[in-house]
C-alpha atoms as a PDB file:
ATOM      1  CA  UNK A   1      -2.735 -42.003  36.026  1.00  0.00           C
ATOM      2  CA  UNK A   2      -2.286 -38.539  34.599  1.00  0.00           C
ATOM      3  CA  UNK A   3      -3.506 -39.396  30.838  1.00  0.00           C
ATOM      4  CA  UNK A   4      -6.263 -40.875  32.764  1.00  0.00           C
ATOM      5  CA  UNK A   5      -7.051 -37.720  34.614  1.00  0.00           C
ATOM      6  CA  UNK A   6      -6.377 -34.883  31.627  1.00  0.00           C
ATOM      7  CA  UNK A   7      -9.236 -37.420  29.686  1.00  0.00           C
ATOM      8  CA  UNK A   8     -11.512 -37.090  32.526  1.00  0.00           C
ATOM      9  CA  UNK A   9     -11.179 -32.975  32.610  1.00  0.00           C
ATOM     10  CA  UNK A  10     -11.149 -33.122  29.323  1.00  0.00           C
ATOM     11  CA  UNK A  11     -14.665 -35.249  28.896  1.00  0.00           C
ATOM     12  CA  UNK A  12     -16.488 -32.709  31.979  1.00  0.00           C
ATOM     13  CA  UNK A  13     -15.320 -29.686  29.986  1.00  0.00           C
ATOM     14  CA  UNK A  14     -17.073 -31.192  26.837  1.00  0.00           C
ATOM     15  CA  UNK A  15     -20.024 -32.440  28.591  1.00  0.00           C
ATOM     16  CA  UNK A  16     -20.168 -28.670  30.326  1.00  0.00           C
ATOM     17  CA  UNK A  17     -19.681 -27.051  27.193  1.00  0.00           C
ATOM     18  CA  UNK A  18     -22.320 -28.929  25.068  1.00  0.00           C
ATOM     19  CA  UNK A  19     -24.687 -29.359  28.007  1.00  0.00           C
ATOM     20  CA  UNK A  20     -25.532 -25.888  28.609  1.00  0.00           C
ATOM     21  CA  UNK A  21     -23.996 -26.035  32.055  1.00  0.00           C
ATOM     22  CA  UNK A  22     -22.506 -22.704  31.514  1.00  0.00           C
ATOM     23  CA  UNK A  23     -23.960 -19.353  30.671  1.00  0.00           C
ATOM     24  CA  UNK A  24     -24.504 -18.175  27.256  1.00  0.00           C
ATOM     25  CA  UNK A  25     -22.286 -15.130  26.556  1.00  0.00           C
ATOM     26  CA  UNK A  26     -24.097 -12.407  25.018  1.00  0.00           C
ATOM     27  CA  UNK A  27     -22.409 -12.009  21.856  1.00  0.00           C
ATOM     28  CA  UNK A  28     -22.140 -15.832  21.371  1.00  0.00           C
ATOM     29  CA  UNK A  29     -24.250 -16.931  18.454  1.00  0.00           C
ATOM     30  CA  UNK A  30     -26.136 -15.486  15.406  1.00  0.00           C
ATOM     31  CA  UNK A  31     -28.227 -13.708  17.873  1.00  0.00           C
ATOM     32  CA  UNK A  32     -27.613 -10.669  20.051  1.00  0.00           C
ATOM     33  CA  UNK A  33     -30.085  -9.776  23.091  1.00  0.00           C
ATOM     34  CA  UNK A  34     -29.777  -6.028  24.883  1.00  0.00           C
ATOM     35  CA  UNK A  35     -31.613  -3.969  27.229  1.00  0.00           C
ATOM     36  CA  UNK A  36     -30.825  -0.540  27.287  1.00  0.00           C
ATOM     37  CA  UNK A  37     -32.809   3.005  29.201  1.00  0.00           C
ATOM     38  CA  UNK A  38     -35.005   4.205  26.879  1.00  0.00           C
ATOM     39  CA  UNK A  39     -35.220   7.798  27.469  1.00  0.00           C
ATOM     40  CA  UNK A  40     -38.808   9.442  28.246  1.00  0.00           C
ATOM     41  CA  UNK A  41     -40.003  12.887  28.210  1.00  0.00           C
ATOM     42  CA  UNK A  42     -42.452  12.580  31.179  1.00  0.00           C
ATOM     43  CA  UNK A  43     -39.319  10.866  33.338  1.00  0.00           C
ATOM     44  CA  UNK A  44     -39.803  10.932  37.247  1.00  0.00           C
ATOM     45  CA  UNK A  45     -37.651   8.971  39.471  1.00  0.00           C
ATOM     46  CA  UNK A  46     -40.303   6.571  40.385  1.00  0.00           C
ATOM     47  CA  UNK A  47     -40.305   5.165  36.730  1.00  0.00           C
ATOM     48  CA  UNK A  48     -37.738   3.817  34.352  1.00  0.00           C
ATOM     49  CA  UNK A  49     -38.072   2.878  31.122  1.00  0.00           C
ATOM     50  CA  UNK A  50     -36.573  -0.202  29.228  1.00  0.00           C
ATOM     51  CA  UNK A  51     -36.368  -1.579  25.827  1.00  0.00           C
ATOM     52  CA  UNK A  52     -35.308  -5.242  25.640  1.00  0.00           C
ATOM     53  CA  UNK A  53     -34.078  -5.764  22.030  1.00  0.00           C
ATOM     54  CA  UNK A  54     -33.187  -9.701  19.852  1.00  0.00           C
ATOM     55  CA  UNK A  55     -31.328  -9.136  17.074  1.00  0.00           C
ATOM     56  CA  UNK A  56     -29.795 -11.327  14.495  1.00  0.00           C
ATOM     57  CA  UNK A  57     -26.206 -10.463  13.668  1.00  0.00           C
ATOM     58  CA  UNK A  58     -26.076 -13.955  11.863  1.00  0.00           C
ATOM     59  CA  UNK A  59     -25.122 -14.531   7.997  1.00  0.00           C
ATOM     60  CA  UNK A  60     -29.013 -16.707   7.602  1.00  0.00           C
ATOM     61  CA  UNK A  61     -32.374 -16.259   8.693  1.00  0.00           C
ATOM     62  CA  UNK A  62     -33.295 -17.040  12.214  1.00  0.00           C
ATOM     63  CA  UNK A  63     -36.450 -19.363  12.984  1.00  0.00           C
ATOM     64  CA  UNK A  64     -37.557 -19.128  16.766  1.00  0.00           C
ATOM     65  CA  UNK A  65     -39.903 -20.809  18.584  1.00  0.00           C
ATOM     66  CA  UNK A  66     -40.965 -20.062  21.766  1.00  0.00           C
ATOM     67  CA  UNK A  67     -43.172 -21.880  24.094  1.00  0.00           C
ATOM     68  CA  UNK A  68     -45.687 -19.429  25.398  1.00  0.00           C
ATOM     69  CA  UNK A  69     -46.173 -15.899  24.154  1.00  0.00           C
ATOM     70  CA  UNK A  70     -43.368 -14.818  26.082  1.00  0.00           C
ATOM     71  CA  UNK A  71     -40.512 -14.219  23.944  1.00  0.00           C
ATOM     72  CA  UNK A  72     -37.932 -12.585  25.904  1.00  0.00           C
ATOM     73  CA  UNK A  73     -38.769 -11.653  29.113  1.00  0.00           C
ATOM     74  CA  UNK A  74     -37.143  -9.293  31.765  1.00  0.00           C
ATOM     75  CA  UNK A  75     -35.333 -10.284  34.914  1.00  0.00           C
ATOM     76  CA  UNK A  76     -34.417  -8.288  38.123  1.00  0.00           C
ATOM     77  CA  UNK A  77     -31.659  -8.154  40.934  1.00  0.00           C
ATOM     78  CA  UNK A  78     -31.367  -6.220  43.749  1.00  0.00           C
ATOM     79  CA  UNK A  79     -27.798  -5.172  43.449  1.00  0.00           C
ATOM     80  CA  UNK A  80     -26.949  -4.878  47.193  1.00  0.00           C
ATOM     81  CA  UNK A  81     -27.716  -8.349  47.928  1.00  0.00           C
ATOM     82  CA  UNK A  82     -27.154 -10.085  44.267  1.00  0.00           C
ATOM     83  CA  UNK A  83     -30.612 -11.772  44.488  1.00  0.00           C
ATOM     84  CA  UNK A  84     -33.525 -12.210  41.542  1.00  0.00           C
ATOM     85  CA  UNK A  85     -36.367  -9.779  42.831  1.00  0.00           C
ATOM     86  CA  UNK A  86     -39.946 -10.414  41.811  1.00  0.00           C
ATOM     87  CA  UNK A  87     -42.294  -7.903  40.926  1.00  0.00           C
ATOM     88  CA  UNK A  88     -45.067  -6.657  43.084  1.00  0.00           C
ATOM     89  CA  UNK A  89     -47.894  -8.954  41.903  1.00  0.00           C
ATOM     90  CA  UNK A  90     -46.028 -11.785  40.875  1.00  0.00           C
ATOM     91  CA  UNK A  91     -43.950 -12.389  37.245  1.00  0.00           C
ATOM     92  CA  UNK A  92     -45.681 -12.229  33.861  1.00  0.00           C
ATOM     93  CA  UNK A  93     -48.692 -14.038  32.809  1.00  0.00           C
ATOM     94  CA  UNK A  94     -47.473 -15.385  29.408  1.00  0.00           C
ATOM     95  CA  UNK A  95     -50.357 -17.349  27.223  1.00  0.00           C
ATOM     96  CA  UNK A  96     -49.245 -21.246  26.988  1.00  0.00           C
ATOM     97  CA  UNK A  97     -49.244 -21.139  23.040  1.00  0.00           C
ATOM     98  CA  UNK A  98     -46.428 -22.015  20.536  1.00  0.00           C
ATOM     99  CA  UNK A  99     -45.508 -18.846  18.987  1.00  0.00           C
ATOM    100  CA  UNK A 100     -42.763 -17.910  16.459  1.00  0.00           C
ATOM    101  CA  UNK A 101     -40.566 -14.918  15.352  1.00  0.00           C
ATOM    102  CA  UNK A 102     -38.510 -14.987  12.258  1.00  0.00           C
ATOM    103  CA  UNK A 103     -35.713 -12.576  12.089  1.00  0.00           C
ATOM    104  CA  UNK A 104     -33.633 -11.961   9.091  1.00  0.00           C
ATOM    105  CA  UNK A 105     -29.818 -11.058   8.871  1.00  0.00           C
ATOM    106  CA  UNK A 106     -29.485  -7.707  10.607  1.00  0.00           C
ATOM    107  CA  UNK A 107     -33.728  -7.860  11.556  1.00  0.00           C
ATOM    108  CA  UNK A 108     -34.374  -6.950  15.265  1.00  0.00           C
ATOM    109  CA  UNK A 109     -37.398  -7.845  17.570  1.00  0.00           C
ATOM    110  CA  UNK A 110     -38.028  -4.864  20.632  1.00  0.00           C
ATOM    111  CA  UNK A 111     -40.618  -4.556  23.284  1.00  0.00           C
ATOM    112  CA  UNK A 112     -40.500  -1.537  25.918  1.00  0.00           C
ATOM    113  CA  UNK A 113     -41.064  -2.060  29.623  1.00  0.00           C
ATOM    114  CA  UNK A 114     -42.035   0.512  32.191  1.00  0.00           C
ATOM    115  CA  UNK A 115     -40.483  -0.001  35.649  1.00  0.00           C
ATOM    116  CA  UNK A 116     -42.465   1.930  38.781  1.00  0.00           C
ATOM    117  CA  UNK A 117     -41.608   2.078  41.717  1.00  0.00           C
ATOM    118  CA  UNK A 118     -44.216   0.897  44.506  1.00  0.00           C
ATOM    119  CA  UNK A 119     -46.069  -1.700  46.804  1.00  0.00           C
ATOM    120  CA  UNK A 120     -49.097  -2.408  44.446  1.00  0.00           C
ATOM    121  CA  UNK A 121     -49.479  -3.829  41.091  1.00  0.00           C
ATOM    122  CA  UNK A 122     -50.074  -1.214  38.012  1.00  0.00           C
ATOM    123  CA  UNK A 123     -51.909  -1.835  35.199  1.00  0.00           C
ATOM    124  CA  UNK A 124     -49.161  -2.053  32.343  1.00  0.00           C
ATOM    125  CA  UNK A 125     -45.831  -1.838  34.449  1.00  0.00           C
ATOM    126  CA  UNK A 126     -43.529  -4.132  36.805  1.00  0.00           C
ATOM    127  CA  UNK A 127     -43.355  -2.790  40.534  1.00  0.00           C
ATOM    128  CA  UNK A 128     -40.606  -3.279  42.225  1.00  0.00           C
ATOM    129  CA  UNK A 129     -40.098  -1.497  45.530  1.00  0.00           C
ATOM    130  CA  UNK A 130     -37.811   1.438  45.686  1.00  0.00           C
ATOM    131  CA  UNK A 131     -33.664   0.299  45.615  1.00  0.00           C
ATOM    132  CA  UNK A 132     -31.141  -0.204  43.544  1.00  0.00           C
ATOM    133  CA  UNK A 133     -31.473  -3.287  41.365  1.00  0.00           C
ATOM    134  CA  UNK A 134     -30.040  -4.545  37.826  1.00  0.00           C
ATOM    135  CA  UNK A 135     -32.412  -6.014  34.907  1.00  0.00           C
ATOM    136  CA  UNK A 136     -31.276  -7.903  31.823  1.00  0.00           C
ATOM    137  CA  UNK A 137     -33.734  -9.898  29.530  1.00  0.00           C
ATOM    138  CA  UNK A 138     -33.553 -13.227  28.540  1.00  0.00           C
ATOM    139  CA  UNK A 139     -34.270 -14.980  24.720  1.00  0.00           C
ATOM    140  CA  UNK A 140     -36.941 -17.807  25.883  1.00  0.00           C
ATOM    141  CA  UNK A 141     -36.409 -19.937  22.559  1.00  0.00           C
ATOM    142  CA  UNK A 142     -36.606 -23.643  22.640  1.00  0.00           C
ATOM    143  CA  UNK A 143     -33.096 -23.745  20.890  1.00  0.00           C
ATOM    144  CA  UNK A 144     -31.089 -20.096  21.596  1.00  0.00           C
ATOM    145  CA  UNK A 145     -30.647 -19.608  25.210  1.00  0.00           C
ATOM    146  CA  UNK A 146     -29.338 -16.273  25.322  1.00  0.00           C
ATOM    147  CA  UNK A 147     -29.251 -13.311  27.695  1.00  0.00           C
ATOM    148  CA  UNK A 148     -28.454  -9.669  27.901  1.00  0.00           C
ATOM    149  CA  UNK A 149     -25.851  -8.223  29.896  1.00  0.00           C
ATOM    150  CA  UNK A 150     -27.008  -6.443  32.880  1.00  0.00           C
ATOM    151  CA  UNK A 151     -27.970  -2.685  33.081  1.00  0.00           C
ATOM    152  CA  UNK A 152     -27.604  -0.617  36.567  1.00  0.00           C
ATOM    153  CA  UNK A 153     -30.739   1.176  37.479  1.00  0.00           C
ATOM    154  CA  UNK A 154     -32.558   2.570  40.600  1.00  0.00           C
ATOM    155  CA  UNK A 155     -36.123   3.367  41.537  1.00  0.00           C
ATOM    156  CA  UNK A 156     -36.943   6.087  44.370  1.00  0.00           C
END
């Protein structure tokens, strides 16, 4: 009865593992995703600046595909209540078309986000209303499913 149960952990902590069922750790992989403050001249507590950064730390070239024109997209939390926040307006409007990014050994892919603080949607920017909230970005490749670690900001 025992063998029988240490084969059945044992099977659910394979079919866990190599289902996806649990997070991808950041530094997991031949790829690394960050987000880190990117500091700005013109700064005002209203607006916060971000740059979400893939890089390959990997010994071989990295082929991605993605399935929309999205490639690694930001998410947001509102840190007092530990809930996914959506920005005034709605998400991102991504194009529905295959796209691909191929990064060589020690290559890095960055875009830069601007963060305001509001009720309305801005041109170029995600609103969020003012609080404290946490972002981290996400790889949205068919095959690498990994994700930043989470950066503390606040908006006023």
């Amino acid at each position: 009865m025992a063998k029988r149960y240490l084969n059945l952990c044992a099977v659910a902590l394979v079919m866990l593992v190599g289902c996806g069922g649990m997070p991808t750790n950041p530094s997991m992989g031949p790829l690394r995703v960050t987000v880190e403050a990117t500091p700005t001249f013109a700064g005002s507590p209203d607006t916060a600046t971000f740059t979400l950064r893939v890089e390959n730390t990997g010994a071989a070239t990295a082929d991605l595909t993605f399935p929309s024109s999205c490639q690694v997209l930001p998410y947001f939390i509102d840190r007092r209540t530990g809930e996914p926040v959506t920005p005034r307006g709605g998400g991102f409007a991504c194009l529905t078309v295959i796209t691909h990014l191929t990064l060589k050994t020690g290559e890095s892919s960055s875009r830069v986000i601007t963060v305001k603080s509001g009720d309305a949607p801005k041109p170029d920017s995600v609103v969020l209303p003012a609080g404290d909230y946490a972002i981290y970005a996400r790889l949205e490749d068919s095959v690498y499913r990994v994700q930043s670690d989470r950066l503390a900001f606040s908006v006023q």
